[in-house]
N, C-alpha and C. Protein backbone atom coordinates (compact mmCIF):
# COMPACT_ATOMS: atom_id res chain seq x y z
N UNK A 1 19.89 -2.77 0.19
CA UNK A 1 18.43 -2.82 0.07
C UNK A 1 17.78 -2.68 1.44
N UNK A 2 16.41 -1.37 1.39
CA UNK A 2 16.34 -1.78 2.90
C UNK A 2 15.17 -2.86 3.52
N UNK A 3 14.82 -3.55 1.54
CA UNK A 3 13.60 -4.65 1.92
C UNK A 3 14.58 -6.27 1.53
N UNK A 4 14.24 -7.02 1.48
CA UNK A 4 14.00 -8.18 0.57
C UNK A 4 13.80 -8.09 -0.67
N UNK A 5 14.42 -9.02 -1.67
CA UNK A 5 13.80 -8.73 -3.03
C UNK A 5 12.51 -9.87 -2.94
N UNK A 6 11.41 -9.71 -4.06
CA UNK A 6 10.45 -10.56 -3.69
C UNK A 6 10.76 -11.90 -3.97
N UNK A 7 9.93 -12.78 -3.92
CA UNK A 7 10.15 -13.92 -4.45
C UNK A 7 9.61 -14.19 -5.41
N UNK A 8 9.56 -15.70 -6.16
CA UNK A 8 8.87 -15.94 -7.34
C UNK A 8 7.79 -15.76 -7.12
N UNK A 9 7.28 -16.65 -5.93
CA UNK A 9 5.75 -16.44 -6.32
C UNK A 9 5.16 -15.04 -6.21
N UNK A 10 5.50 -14.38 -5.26
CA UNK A 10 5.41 -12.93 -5.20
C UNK A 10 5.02 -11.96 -6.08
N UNK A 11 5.83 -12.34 -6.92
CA UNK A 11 6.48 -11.62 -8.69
C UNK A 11 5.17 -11.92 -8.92
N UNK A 12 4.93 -13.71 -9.36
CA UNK A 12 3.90 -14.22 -10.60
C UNK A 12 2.71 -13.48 -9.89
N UNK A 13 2.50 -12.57 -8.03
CA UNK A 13 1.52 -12.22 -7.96
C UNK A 13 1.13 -10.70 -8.24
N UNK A 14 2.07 -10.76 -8.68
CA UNK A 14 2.26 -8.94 -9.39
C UNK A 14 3.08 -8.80 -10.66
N UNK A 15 2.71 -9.39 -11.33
CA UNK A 15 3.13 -9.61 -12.64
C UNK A 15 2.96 -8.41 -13.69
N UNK A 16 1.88 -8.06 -13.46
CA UNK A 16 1.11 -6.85 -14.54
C UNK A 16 1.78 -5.88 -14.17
N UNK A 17 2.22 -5.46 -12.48
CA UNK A 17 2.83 -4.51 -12.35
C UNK A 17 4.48 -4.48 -12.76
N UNK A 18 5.17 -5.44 -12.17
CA UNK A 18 6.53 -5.63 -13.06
C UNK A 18 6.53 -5.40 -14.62
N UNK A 19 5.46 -5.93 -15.07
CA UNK A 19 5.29 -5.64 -16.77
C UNK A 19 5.59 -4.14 -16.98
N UNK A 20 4.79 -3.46 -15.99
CA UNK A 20 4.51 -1.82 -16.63
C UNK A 20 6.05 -1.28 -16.01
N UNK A 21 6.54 -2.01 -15.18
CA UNK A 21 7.45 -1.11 -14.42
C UNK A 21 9.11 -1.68 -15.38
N UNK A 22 9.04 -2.86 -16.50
CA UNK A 22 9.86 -3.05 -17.37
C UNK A 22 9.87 -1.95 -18.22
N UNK A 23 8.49 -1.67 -18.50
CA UNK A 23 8.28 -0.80 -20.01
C UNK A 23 8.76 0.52 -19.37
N UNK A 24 8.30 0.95 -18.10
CA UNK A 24 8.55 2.37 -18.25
C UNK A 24 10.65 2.10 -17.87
N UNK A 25 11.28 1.07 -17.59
CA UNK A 25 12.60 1.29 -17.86
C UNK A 25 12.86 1.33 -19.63
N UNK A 26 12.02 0.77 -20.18
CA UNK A 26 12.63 0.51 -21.37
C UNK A 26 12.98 -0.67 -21.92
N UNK A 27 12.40 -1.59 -21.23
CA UNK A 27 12.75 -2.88 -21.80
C UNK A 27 11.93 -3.71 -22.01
N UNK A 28 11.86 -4.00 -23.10
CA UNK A 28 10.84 -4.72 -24.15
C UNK A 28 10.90 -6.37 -23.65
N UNK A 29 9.60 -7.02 -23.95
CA UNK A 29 9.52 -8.17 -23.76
C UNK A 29 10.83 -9.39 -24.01
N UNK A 30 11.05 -9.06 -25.45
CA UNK A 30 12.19 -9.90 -25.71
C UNK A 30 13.53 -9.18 -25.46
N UNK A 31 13.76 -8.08 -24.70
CA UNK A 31 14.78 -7.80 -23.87
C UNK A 31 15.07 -8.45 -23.10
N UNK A 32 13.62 -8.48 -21.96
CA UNK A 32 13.44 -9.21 -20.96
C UNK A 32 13.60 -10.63 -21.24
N UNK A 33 13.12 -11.11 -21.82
CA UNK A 33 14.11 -13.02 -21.92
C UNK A 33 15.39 -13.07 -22.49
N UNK A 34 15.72 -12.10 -23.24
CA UNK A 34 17.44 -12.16 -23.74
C UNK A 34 18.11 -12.10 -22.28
N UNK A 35 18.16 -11.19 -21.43
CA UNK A 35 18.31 -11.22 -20.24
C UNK A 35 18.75 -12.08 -19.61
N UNK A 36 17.47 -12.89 -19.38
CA UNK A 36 17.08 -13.66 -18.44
C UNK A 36 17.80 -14.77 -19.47
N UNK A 37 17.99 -15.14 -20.52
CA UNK A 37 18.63 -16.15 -20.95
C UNK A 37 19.99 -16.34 -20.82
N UNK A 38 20.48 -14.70 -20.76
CA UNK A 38 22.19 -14.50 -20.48
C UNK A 38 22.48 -14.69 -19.33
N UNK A 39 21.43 -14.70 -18.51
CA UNK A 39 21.75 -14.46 -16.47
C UNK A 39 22.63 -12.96 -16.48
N UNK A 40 22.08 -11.89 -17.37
CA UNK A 40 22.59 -10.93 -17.00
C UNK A 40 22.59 -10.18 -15.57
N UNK A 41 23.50 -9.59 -14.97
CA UNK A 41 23.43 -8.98 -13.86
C UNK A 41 22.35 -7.88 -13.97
N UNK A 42 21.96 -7.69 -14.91
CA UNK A 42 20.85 -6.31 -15.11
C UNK A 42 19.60 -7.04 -14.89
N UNK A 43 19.63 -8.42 -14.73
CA UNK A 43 18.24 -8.84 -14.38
C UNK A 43 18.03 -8.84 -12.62
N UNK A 44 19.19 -9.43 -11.68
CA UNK A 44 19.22 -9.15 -10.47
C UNK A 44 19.12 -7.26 -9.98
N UNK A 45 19.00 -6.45 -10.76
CA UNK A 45 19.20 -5.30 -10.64
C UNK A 45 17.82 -4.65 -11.14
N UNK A 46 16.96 -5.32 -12.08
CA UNK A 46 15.54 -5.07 -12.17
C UNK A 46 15.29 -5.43 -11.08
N UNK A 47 15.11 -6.55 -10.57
CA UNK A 47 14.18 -7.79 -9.53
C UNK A 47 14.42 -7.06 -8.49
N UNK A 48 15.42 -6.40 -7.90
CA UNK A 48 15.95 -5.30 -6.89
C UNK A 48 15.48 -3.90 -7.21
N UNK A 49 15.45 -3.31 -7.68
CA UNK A 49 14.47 -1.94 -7.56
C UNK A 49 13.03 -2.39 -7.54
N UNK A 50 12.87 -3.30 -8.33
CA UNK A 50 11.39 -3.20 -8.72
C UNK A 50 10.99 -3.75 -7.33
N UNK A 51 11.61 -4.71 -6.32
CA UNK A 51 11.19 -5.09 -4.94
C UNK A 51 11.42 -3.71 -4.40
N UNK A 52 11.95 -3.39 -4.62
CA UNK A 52 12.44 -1.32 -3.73
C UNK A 52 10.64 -0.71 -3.98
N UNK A 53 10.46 -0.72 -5.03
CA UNK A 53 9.53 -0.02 -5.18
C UNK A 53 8.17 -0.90 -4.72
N UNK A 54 8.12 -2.01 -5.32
CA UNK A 54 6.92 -2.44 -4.69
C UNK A 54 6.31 -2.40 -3.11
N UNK A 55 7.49 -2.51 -2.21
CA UNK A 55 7.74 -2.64 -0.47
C UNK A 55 7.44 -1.45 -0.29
N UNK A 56 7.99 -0.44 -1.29
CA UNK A 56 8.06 0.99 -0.67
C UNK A 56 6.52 1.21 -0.79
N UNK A 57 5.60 0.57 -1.59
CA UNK A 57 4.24 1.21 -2.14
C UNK A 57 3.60 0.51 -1.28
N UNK A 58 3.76 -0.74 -0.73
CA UNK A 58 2.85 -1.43 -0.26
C UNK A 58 3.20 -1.01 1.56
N UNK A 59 4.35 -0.38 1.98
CA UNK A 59 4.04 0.13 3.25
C UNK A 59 3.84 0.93 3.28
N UNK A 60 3.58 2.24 2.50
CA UNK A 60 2.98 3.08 2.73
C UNK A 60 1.80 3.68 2.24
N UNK A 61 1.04 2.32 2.51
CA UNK A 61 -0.74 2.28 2.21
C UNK A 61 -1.44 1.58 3.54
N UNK A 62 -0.53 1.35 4.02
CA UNK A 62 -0.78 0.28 5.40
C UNK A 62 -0.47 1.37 6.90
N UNK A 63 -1.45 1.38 7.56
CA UNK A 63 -1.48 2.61 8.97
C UNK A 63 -1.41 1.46 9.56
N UNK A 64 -1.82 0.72 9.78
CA UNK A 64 -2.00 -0.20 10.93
C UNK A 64 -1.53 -1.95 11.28
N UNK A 65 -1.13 -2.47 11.75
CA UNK A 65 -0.64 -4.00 11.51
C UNK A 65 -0.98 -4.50 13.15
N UNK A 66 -1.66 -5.61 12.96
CA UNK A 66 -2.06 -6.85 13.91
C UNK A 66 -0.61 -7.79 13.82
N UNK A 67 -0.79 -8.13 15.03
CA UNK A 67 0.76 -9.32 15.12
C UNK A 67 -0.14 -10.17 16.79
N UNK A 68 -0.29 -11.47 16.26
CA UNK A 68 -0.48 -12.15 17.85
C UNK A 68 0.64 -13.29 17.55
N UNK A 69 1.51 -13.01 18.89
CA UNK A 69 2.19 -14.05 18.82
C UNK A 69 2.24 -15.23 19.22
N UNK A 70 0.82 -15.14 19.80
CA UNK A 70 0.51 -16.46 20.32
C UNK A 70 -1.32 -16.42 20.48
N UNK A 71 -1.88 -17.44 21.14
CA UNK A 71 -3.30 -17.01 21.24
C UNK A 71 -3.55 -16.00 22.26
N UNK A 72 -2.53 -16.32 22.94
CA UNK A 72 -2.70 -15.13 24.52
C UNK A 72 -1.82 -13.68 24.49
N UNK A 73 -1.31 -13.40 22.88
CA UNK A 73 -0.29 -12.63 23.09
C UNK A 73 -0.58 -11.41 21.85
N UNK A 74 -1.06 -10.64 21.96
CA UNK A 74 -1.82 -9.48 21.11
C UNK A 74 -0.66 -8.62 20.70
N UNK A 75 -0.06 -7.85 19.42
CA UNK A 75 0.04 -6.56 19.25
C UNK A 75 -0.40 -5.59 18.16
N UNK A 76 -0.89 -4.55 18.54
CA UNK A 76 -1.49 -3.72 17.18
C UNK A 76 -0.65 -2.58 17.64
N UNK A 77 -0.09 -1.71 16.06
CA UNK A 77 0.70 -1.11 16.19
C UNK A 77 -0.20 0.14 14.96
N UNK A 78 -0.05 1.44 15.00
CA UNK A 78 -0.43 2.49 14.48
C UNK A 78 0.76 3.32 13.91
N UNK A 79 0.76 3.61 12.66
CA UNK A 79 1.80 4.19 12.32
C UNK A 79 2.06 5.42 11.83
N UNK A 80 2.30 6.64 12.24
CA UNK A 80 2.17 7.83 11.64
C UNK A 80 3.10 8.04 10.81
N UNK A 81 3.79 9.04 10.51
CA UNK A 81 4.82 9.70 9.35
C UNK A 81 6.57 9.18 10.34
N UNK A 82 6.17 10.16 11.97
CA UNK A 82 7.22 9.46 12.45
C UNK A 82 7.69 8.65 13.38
N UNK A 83 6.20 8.24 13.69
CA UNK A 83 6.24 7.61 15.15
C UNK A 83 5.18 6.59 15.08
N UNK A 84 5.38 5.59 15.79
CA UNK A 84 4.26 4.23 15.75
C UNK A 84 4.06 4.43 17.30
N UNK A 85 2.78 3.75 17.64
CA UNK A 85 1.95 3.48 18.42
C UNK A 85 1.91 2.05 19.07
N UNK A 86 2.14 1.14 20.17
CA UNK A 86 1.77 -0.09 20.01
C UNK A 86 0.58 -0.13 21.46
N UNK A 87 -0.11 -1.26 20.95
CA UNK A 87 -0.73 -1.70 22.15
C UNK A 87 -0.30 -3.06 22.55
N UNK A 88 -0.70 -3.48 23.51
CA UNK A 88 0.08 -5.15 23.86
C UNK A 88 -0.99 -5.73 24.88
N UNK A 89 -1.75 -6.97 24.52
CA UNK A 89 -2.39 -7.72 25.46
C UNK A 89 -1.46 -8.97 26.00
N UNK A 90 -1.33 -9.39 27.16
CA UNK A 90 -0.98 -10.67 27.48
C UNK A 90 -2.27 -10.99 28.29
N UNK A 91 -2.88 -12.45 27.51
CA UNK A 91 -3.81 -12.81 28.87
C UNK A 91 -3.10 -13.81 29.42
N UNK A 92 -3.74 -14.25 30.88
CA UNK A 92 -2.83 -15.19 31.51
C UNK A 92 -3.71 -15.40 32.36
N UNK A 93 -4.49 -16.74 32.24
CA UNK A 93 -5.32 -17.27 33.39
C UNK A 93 -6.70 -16.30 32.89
N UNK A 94 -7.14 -16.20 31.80
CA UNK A 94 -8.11 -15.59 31.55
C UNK A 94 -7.60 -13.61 31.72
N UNK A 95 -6.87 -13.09 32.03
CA UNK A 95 -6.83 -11.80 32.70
C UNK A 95 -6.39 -11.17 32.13
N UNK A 96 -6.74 -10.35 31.14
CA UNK A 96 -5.98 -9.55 30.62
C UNK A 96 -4.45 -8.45 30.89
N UNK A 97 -3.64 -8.53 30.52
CA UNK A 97 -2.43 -7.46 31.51
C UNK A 97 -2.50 -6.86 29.96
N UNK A 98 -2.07 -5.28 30.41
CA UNK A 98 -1.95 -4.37 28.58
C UNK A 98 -1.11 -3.58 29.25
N UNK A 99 -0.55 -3.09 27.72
CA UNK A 99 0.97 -2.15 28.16
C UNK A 99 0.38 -1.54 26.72
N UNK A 100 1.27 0.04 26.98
CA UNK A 100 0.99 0.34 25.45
C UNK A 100 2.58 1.40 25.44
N UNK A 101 3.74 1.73 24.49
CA UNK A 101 4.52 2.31 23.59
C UNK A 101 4.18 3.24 22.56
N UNK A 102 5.24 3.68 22.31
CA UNK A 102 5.16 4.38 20.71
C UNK A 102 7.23 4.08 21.15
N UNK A 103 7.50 4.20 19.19
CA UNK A 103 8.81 4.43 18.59
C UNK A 103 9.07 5.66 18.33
N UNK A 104 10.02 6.50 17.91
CA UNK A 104 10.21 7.63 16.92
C UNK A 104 11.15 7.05 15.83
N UNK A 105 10.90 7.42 14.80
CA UNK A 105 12.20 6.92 13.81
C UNK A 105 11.76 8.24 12.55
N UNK A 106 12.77 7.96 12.26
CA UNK A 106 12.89 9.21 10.40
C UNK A 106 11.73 8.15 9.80
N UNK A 107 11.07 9.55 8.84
CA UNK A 107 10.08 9.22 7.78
C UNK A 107 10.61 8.07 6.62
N UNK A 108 11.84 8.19 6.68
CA UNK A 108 12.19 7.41 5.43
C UNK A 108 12.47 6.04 6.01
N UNK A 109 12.35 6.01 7.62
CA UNK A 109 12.44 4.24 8.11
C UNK A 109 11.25 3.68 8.03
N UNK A 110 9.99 4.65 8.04
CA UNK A 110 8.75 3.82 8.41
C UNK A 110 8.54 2.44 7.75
N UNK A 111 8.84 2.67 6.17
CA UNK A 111 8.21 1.45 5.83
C UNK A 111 9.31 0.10 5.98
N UNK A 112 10.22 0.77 6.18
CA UNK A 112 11.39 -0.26 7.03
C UNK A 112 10.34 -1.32 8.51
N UNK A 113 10.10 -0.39 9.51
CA UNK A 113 9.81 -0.68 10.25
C UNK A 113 8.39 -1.89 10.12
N UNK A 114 7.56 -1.48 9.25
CA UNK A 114 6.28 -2.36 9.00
C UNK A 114 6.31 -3.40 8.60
N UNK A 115 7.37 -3.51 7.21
CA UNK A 115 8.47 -4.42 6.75
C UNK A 115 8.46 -5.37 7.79
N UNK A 116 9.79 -5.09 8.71
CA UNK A 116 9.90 -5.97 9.48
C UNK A 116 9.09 -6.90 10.30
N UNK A 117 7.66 -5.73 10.48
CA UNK A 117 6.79 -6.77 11.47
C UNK A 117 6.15 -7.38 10.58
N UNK A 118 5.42 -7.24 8.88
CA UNK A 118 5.04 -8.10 8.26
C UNK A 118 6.09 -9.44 8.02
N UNK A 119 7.57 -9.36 7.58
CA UNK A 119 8.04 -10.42 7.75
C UNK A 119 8.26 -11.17 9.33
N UNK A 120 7.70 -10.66 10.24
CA UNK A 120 7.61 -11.70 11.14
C UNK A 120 6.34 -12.39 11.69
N UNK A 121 5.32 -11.65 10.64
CA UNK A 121 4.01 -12.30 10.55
C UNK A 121 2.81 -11.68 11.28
N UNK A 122 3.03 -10.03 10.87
CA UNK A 122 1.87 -9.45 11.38
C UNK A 122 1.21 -9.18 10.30
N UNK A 123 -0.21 -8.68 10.35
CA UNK A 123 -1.08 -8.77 9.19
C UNK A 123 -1.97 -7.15 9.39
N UNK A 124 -1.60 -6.82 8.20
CA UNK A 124 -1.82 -5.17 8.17
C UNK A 124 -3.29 -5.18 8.66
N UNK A 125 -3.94 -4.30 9.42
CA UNK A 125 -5.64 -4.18 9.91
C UNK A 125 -5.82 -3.05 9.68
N UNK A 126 -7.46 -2.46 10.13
CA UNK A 126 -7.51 -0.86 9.82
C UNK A 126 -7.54 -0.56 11.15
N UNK A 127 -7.33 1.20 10.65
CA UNK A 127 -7.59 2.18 12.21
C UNK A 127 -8.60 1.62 13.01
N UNK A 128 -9.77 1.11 12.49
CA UNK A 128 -11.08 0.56 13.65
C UNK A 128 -10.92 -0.06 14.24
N UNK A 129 -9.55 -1.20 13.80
CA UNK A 129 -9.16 -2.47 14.95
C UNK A 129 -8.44 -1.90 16.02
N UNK A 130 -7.58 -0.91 15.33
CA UNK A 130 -6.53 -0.29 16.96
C UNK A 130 -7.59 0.66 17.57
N UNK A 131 -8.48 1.69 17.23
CA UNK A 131 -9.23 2.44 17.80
C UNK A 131 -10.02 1.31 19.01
N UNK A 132 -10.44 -0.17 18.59
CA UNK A 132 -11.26 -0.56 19.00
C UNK A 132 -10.56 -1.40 20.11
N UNK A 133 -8.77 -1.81 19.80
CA UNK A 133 -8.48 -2.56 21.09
C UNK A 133 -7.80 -1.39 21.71
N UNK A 134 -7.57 -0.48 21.75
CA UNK A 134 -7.66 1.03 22.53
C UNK A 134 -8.53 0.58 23.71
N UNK A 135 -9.74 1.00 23.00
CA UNK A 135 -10.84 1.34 23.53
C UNK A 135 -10.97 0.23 24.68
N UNK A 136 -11.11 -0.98 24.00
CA UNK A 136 -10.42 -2.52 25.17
C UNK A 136 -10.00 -2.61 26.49
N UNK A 137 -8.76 -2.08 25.77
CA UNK A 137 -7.54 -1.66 27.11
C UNK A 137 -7.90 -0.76 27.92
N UNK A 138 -8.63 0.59 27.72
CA UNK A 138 -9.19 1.79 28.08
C UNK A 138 -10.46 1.29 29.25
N UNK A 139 -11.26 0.56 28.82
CA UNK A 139 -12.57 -0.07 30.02
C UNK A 139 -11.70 -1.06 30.51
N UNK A 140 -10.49 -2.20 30.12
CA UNK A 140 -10.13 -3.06 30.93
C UNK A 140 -8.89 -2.57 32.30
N UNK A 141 -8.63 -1.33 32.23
CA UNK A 141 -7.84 -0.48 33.22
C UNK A 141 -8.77 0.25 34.29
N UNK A 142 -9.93 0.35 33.59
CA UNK A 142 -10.69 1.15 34.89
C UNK A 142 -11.84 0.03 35.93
């Protein structure tokens, strides 16, 4: 797997969509608790694609992700097809210091990559936030 499968609560928060994504396998409501009553292995094997697919949909609706790892410690990252973008604030003593990167990776890692920084607790933003701490970094260099 190249995500996590979700968790419960996760699930109960996308419920309607697991529903539709049972039916279009083919499996009827009381499939689905016969299942789940047997502890069939075909239920760990729904809960696993259907996390495949949900991760896969939900990173690739997301361009952009905020991550501070501290109050003084900024990163916004931009993500194209094959390459991400980062910016980086450290303040220290009031002063801003900025660095900025990019990655290259295959199209089929991206949502790998976003993945990872949402599970370490970055929070998807739009293009206006990175355009705008760009722009930041851009007057705080000259």
């Amino acid at each position: 797997m190249r995500y996590r499968r979700l968790t419960q609560a996760e699930l109960q928060g996308v419920e309607a969509e697991f529903i539709r994504y049972l039916a279009s396998e083919g499996i009827t409501a009381d499939d689905w608790k016969a299942k789940l009553a047997a502890t069939s292995p075909d239920v760990d094997a729904c809960l696993e694609d259907f996390s495949e697919i949900f991760w896969d949909g939900a990173t690739k609706a997301i361009a952009c992700v905020e991550h501070r790892a501290s109050e003084s410690d900024l990163y916004v990252f931009n993500f194209g097809e094959r390459s991400a973008q980062v910016l980086h604030c450290k303040k220290d003593a009031g002063i801003a210091h900025w660095s900025q990167g990019g990655k290259d990776y295959e199209p089929e890692a991206r949502g790998r990559e976003i993945f990872l920084l949402l599970e370490q607790g970055a929070k998807p933003c739009g293009e206006d936030r990175f355009k705008a701490v760009h722009e930041e970094m851009v007057a705080g260099l000259n």
